[in-house]
PDB file of N, CA and C in Angstrom:
ATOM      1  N   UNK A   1       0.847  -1.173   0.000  1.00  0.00           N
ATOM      2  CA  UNK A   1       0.000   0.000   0.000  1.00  0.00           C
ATOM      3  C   UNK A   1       0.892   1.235   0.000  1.00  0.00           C
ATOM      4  N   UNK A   2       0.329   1.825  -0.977  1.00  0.00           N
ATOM      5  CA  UNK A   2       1.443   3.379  -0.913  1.00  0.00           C
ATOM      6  C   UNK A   2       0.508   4.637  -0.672  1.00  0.00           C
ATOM      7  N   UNK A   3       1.229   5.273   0.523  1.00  0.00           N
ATOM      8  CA  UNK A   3       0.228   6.433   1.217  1.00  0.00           C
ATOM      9  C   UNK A   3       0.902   7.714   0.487  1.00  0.00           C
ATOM     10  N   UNK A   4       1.685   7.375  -0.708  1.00  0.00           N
ATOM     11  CA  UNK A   4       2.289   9.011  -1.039  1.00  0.00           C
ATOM     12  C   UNK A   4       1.043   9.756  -1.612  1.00  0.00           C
ATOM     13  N   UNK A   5       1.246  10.706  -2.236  1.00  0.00           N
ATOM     14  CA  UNK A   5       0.677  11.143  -2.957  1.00  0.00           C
ATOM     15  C   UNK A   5       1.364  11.246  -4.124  1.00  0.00           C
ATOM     16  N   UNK A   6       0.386  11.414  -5.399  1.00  0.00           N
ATOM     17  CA  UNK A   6       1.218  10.862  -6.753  1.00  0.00           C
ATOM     18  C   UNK A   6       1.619  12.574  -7.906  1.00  0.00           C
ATOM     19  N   UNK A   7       1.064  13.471  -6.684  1.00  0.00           N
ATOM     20  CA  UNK A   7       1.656  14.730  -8.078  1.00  0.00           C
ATOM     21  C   UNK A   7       3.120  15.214  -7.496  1.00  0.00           C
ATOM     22  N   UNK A   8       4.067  15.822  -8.228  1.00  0.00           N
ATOM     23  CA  UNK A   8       5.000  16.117  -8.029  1.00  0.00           C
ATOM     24  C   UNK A   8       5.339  17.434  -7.188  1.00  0.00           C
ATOM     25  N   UNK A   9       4.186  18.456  -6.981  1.00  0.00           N
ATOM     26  CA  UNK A   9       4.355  19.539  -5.963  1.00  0.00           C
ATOM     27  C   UNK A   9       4.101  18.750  -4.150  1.00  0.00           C
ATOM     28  N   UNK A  10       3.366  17.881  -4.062  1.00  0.00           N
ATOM     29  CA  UNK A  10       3.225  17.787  -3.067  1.00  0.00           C
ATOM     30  C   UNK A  10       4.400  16.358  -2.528  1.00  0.00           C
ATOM     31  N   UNK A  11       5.211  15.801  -3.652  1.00  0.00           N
ATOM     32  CA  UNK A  11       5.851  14.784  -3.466  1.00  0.00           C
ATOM     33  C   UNK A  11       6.981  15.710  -3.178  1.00  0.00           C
ATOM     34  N   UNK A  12       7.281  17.057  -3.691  1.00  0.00           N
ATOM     35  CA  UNK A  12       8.430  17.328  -3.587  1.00  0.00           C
ATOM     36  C   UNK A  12       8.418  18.522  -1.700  1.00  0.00           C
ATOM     37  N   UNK A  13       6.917  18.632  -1.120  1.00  0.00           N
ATOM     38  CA  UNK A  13       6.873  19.417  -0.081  1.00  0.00           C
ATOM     39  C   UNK A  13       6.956  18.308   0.996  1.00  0.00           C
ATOM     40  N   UNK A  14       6.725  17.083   0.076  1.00  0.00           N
ATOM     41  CA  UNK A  14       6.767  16.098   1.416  1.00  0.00           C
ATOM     42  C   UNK A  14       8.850  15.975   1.339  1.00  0.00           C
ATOM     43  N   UNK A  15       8.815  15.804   0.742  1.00  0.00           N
ATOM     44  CA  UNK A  15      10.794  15.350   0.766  1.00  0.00           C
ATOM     45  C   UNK A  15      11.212  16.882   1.532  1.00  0.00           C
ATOM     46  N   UNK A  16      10.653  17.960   0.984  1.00  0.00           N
ATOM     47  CA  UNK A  16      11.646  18.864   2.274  1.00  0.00           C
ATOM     48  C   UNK A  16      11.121  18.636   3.508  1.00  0.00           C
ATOM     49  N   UNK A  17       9.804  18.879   4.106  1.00  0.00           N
ATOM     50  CA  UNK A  17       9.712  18.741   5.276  1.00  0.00           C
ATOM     51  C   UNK A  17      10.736  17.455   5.533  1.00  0.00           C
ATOM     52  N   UNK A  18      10.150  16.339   5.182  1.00  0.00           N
ATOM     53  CA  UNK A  18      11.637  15.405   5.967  1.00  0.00           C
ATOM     54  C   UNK A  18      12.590  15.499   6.082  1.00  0.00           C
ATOM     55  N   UNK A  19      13.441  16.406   5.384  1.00  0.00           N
ATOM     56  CA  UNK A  19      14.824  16.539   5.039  1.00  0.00           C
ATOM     57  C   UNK A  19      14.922  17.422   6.399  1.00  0.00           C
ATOM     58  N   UNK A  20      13.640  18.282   6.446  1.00  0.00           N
ATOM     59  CA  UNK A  20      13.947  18.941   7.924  1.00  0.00           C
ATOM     60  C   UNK A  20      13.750  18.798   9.214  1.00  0.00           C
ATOM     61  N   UNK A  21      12.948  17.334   9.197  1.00  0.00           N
ATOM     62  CA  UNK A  21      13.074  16.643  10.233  1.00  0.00           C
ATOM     63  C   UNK A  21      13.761  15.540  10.688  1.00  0.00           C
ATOM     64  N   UNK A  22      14.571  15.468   9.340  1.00  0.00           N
ATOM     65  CA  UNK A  22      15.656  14.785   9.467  1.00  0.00           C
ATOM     66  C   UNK A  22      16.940  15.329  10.080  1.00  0.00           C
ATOM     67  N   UNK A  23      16.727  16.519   9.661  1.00  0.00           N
ATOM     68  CA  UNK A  23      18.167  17.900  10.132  1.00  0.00           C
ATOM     69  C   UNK A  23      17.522  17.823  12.075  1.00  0.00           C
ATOM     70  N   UNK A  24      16.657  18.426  11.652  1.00  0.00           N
ATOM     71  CA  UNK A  24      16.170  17.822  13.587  1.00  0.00           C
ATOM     72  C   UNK A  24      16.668  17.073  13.973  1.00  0.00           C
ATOM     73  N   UNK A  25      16.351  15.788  13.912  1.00  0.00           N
ATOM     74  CA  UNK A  25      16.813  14.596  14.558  1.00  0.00           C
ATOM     75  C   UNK A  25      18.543  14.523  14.516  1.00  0.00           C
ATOM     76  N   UNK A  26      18.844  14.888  13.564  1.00  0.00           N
ATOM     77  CA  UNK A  26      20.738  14.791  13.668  1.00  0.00           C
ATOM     78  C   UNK A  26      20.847  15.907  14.717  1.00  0.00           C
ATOM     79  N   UNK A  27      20.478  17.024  14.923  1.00  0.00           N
ATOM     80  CA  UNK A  27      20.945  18.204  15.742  1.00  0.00           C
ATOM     81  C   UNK A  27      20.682  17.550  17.276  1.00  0.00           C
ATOM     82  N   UNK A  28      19.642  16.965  17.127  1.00  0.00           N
ATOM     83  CA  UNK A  28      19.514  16.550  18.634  1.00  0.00           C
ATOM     84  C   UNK A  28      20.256  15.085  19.318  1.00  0.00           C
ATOM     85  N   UNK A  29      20.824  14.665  18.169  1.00  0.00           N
ATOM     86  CA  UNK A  29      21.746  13.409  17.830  1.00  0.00           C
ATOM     87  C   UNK A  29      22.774  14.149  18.547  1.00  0.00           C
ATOM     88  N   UNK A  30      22.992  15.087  17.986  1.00  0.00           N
ATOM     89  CA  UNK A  30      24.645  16.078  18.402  1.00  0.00           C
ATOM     90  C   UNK A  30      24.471  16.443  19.486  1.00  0.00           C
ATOM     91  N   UNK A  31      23.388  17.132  20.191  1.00  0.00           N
ATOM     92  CA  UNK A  31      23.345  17.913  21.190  1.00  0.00           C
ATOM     93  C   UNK A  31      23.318  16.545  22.530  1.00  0.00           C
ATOM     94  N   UNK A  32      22.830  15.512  22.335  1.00  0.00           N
ATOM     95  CA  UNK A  32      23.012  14.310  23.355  1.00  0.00           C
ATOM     96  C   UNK A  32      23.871  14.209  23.609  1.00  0.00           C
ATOM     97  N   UNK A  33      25.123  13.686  22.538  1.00  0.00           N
ATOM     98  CA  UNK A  33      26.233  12.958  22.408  1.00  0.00           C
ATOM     99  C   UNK A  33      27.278  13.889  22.548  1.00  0.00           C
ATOM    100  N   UNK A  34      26.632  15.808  22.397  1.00  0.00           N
ATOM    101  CA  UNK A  34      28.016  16.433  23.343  1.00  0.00           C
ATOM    102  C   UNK A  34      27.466  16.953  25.106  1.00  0.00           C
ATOM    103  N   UNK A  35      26.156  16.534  25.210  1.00  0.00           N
ATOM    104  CA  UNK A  35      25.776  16.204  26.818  1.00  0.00           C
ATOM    105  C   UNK A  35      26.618  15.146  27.458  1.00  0.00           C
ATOM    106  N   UNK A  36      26.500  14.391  26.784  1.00  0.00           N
ATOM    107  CA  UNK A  36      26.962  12.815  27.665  1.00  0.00           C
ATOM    108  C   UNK A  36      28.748  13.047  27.646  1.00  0.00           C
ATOM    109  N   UNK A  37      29.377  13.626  27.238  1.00  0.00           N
ATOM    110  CA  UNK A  37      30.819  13.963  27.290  1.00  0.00           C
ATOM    111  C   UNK A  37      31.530  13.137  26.189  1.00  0.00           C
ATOM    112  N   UNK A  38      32.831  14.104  26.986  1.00  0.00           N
ATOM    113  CA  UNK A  38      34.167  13.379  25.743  1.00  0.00           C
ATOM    114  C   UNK A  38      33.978  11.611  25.699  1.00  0.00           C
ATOM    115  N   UNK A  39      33.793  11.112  24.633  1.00  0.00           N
ATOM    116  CA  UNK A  39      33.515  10.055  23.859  1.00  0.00           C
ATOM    117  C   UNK A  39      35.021   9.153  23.244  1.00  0.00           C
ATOM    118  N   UNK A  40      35.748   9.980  22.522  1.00  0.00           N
ATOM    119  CA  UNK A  40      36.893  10.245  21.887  1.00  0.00           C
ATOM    120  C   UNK A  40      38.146  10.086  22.136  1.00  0.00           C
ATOM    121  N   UNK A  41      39.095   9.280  22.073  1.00  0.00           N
ATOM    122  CA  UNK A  41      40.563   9.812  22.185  1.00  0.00           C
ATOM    123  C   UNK A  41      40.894   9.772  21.134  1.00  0.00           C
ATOM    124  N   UNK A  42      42.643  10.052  20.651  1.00  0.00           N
ATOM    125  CA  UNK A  42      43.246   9.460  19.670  1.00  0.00           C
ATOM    126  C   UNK A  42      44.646   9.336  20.674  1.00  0.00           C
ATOM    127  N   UNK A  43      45.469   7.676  20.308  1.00  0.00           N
ATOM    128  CA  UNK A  43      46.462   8.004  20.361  1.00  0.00           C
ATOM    129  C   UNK A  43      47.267   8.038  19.265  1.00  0.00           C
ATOM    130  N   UNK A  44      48.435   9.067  19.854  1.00  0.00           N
ATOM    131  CA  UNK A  44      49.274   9.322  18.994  1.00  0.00           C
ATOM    132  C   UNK A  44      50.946   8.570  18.942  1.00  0.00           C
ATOM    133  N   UNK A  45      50.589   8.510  17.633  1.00  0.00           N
ATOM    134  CA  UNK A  45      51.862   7.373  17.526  1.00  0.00           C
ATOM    135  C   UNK A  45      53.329   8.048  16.989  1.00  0.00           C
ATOM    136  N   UNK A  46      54.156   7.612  17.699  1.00  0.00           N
ATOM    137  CA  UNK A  46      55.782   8.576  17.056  1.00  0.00           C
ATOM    138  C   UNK A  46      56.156   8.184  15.796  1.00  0.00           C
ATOM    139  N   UNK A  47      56.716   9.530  14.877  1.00  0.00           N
ATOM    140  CA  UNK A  47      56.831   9.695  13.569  1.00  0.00           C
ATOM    141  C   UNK A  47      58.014  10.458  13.488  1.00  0.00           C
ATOM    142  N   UNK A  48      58.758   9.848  12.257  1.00  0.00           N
ATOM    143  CA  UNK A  48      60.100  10.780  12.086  1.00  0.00           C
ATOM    144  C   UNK A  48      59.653  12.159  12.174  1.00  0.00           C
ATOM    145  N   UNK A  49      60.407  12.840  12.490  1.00  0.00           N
ATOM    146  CA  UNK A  49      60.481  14.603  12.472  1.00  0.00           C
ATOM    147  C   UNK A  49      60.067  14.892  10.603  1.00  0.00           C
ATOM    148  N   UNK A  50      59.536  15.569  10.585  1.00  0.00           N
ATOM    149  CA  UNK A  50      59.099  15.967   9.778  1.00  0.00           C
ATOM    150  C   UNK A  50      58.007  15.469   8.640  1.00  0.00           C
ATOM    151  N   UNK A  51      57.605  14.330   9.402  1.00  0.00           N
ATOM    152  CA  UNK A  51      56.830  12.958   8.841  1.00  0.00           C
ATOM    153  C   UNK A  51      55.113  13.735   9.476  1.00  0.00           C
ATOM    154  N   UNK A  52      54.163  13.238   8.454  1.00  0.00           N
ATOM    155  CA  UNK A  52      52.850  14.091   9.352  1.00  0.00           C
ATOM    156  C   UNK A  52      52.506  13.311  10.381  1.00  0.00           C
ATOM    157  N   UNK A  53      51.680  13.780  11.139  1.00  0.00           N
ATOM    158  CA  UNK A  53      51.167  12.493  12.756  1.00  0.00           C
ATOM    159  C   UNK A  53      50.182  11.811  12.141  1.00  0.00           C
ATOM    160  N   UNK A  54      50.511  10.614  12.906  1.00  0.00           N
ATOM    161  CA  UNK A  54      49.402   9.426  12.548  1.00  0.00           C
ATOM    162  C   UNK A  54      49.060   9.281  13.874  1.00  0.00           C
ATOM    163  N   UNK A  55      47.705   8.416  14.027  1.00  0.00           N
ATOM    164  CA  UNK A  55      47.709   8.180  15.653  1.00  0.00           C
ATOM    165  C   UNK A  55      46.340   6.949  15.146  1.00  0.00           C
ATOM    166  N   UNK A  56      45.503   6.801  15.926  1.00  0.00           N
ATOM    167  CA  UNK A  56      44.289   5.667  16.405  1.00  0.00           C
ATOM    168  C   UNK A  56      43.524   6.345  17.062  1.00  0.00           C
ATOM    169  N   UNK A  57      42.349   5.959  16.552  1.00  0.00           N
ATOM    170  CA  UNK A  57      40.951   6.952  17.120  1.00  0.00           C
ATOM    171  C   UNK A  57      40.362   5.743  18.290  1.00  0.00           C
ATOM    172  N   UNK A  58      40.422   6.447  19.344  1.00  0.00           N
ATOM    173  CA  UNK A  58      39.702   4.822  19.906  1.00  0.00           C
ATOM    174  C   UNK A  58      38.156   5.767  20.653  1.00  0.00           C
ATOM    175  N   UNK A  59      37.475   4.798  20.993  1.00  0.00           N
ATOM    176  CA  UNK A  59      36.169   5.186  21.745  1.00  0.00           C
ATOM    177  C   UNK A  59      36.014   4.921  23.338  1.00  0.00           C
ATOM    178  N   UNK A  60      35.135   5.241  23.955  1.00  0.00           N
ATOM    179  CA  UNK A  60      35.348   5.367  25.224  1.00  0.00           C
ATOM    180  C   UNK A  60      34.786   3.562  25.262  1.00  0.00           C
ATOM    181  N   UNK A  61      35.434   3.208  26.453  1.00  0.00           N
ATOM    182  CA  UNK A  61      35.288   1.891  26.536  1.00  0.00           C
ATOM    183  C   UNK A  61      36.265   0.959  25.877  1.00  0.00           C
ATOM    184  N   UNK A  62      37.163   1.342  25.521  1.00  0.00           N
ATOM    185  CA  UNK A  62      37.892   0.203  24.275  1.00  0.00           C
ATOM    186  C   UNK A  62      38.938   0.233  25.866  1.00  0.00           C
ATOM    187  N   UNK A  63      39.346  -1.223  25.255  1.00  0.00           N
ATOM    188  CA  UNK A  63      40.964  -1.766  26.624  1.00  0.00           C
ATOM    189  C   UNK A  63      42.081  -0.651  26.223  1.00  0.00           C
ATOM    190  N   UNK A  64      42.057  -0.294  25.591  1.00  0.00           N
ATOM    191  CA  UNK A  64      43.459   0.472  25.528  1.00  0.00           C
ATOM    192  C   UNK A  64      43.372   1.731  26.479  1.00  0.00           C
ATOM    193  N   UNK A  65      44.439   1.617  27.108  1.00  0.00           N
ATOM    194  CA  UNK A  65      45.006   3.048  27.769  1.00  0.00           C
ATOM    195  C   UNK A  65      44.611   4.131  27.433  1.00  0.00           C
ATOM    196  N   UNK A  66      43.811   5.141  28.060  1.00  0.00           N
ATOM    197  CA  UNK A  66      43.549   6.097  27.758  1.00  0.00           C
ATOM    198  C   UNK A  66      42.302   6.925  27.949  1.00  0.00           C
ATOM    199  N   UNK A  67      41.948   7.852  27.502  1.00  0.00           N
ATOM    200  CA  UNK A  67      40.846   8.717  28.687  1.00  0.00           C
ATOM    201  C   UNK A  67      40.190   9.715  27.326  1.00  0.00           C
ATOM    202  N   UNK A  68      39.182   9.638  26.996  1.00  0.00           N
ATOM    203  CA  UNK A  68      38.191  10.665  26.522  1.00  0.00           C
ATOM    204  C   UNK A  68      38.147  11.521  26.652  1.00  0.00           C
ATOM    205  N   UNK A  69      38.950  12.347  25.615  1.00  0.00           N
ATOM    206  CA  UNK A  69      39.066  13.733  25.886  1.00  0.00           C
ATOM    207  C   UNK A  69      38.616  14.566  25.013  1.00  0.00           C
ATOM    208  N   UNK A  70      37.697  13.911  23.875  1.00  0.00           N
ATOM    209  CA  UNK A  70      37.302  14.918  22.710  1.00  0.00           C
ATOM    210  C   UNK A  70      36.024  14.571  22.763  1.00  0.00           C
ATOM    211  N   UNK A  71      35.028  15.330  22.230  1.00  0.00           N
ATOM    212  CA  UNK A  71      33.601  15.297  22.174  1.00  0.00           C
ATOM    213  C   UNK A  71      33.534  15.455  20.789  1.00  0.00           C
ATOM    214  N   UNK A  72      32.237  15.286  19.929  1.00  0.00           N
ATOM    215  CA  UNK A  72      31.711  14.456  18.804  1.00  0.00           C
ATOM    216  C   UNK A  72      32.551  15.696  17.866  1.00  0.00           C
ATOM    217  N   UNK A  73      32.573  17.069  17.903  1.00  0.00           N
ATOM    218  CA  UNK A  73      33.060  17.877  17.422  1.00  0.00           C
ATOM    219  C   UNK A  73      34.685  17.876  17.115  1.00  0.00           C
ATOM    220  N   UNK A  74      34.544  17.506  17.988  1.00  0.00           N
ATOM    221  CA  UNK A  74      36.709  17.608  18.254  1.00  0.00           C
ATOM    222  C   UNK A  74      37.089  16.419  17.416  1.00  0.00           C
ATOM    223  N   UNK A  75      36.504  15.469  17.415  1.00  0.00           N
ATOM    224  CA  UNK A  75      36.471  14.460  16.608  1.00  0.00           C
ATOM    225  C   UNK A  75      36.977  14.454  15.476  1.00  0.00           C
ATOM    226  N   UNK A  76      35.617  15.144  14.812  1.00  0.00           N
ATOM    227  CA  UNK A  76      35.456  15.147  13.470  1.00  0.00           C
ATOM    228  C   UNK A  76      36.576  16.436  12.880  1.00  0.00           C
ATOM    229  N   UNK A  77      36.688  17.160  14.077  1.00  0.00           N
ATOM    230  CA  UNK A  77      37.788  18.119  13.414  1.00  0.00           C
ATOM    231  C   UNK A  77      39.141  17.625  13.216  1.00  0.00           C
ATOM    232  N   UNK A  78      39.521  16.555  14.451  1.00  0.00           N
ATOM    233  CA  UNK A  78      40.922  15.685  14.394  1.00  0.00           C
ATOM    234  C   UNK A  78      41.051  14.871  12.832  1.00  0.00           C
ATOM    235  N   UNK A  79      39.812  14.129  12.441  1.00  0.00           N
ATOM    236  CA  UNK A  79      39.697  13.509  11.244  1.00  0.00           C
ATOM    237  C   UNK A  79      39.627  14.316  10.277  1.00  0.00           C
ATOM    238  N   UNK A  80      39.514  15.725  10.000  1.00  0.00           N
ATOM    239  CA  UNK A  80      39.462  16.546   8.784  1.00  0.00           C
ATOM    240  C   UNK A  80      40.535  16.982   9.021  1.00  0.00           C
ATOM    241  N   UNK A  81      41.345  17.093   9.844  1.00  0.00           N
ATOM    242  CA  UNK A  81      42.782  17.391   9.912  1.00  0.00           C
ATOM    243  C   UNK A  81      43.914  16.661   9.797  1.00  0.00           C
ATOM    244  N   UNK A  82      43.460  15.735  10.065  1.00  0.00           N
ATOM    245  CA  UNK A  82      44.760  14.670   9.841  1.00  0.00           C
ATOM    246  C   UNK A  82      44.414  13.351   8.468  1.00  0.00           C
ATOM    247  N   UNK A  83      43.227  13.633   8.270  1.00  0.00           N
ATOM    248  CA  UNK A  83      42.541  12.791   6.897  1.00  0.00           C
ATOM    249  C   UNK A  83      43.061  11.303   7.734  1.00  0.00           C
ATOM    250  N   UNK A  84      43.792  10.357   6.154  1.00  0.00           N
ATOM    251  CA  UNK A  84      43.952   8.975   6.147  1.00  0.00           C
ATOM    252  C   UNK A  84      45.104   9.036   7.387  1.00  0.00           C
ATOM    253  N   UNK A  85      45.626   9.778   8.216  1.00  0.00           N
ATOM    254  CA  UNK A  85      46.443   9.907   9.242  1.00  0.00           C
ATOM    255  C   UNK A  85      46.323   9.231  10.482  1.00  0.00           C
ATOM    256  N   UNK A  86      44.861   9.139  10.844  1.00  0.00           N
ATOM    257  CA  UNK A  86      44.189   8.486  11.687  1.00  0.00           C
ATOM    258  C   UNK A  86      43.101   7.403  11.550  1.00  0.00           C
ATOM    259  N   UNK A  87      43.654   6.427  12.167  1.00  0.00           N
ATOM    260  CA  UNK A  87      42.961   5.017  11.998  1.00  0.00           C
ATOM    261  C   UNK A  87      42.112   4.807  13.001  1.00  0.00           C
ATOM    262  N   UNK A  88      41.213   3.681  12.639  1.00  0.00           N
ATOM    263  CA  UNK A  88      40.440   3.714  13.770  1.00  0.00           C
ATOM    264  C   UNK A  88      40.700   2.219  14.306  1.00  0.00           C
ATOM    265  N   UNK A  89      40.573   2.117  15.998  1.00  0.00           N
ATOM    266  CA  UNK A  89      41.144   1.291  16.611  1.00  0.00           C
ATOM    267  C   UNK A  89      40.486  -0.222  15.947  1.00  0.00           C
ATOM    268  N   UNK A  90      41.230  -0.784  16.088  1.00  0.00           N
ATOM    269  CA  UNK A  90      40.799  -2.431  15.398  1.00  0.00           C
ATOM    270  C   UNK A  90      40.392  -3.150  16.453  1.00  0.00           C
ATOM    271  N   UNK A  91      39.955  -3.109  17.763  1.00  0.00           N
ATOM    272  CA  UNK A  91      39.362  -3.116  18.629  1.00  0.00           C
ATOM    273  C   UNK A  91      37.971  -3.023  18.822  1.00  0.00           C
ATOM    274  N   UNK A  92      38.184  -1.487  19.218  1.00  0.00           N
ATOM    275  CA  UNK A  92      36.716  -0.733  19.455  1.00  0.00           C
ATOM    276  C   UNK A  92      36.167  -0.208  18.095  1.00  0.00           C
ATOM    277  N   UNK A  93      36.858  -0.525  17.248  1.00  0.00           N
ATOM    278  CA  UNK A  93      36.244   0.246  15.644  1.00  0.00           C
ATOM    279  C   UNK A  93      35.644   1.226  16.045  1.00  0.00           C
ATOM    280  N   UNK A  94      36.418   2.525  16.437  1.00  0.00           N
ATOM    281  CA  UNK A  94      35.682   3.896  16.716  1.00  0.00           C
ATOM    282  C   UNK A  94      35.118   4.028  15.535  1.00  0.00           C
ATOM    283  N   UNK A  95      34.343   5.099  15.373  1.00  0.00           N
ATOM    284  CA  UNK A  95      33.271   5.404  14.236  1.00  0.00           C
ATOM    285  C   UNK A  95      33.111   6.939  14.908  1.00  0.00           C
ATOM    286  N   UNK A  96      32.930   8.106  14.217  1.00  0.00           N
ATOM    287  CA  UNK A  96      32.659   9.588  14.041  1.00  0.00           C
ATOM    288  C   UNK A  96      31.318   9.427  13.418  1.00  0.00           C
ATOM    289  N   UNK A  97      29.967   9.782  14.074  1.00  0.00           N
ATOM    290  CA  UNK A  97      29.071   9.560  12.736  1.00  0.00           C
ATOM    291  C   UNK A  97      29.493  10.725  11.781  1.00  0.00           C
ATOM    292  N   UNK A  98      29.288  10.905  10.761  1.00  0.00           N
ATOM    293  CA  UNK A  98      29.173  11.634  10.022  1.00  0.00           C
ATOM    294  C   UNK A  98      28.478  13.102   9.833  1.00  0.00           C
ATOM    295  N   UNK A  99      29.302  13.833   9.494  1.00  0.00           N
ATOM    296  CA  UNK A  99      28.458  15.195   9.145  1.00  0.00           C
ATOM    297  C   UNK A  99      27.470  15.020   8.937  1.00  0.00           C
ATOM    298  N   UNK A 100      26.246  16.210   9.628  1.00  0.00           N
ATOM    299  CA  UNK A 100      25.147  15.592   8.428  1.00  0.00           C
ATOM    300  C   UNK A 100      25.422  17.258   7.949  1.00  0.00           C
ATOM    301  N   UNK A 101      24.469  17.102   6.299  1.00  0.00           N
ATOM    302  CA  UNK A 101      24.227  18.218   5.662  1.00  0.00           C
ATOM    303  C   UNK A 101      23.589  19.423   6.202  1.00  0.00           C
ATOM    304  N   UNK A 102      24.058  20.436   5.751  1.00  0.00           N
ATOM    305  CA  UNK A 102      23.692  21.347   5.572  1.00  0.00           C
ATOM    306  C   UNK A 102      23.932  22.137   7.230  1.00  0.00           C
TER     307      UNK A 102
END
């Protein structure tokens, strides 16, 4: 059973409203997950002098050494800064969700 509707003005007012209650739901995604605190580490691993830093993204809870010190923001800024530089732990398979749009 399909509850859309079949003309294209009202197919296309239904896709924005969702798109903006979709933007809702991510904002309040964000605003939880920088309530609940730093989530985040990376460690950093030694590199010749003049070599860029690499390090391991781990998540709170993983066995490895170390303490949560970045929140969902700091995150994603460490990963746009250091790109393929930082791995994610093979462990805890940290995960950054993703930007959302707009």
């Amino acid at each position: 059973m399909n509850d859309l509707p079949s003309d294209v003005p009202r197919l296309r007012a239904l896709a924005a409203w969702l798109e903006s209650q979709l933007g809702a739901v991510r904002k309040a995604i964000d605003a939880a997950e920088e309530r609940d605190g730093p989530r985040w580490w990376v460690q950093w691993m030694r590199t010749a002098p003049g070599e860029p830093r690499r390090g391991v993204l781990h998540r709170a809870g993983c066995w490895c050494p170390g303490a949560p010190d970045l929140h969902l923001a700091d995150a994603r800024r460490v990963l746009a800064e250091h790109g393929t530089g930082i791995e994610r732990c093979l462990v805890c398979r940290a995960e950054v969700t993703p930007q959302p749009p707009g």
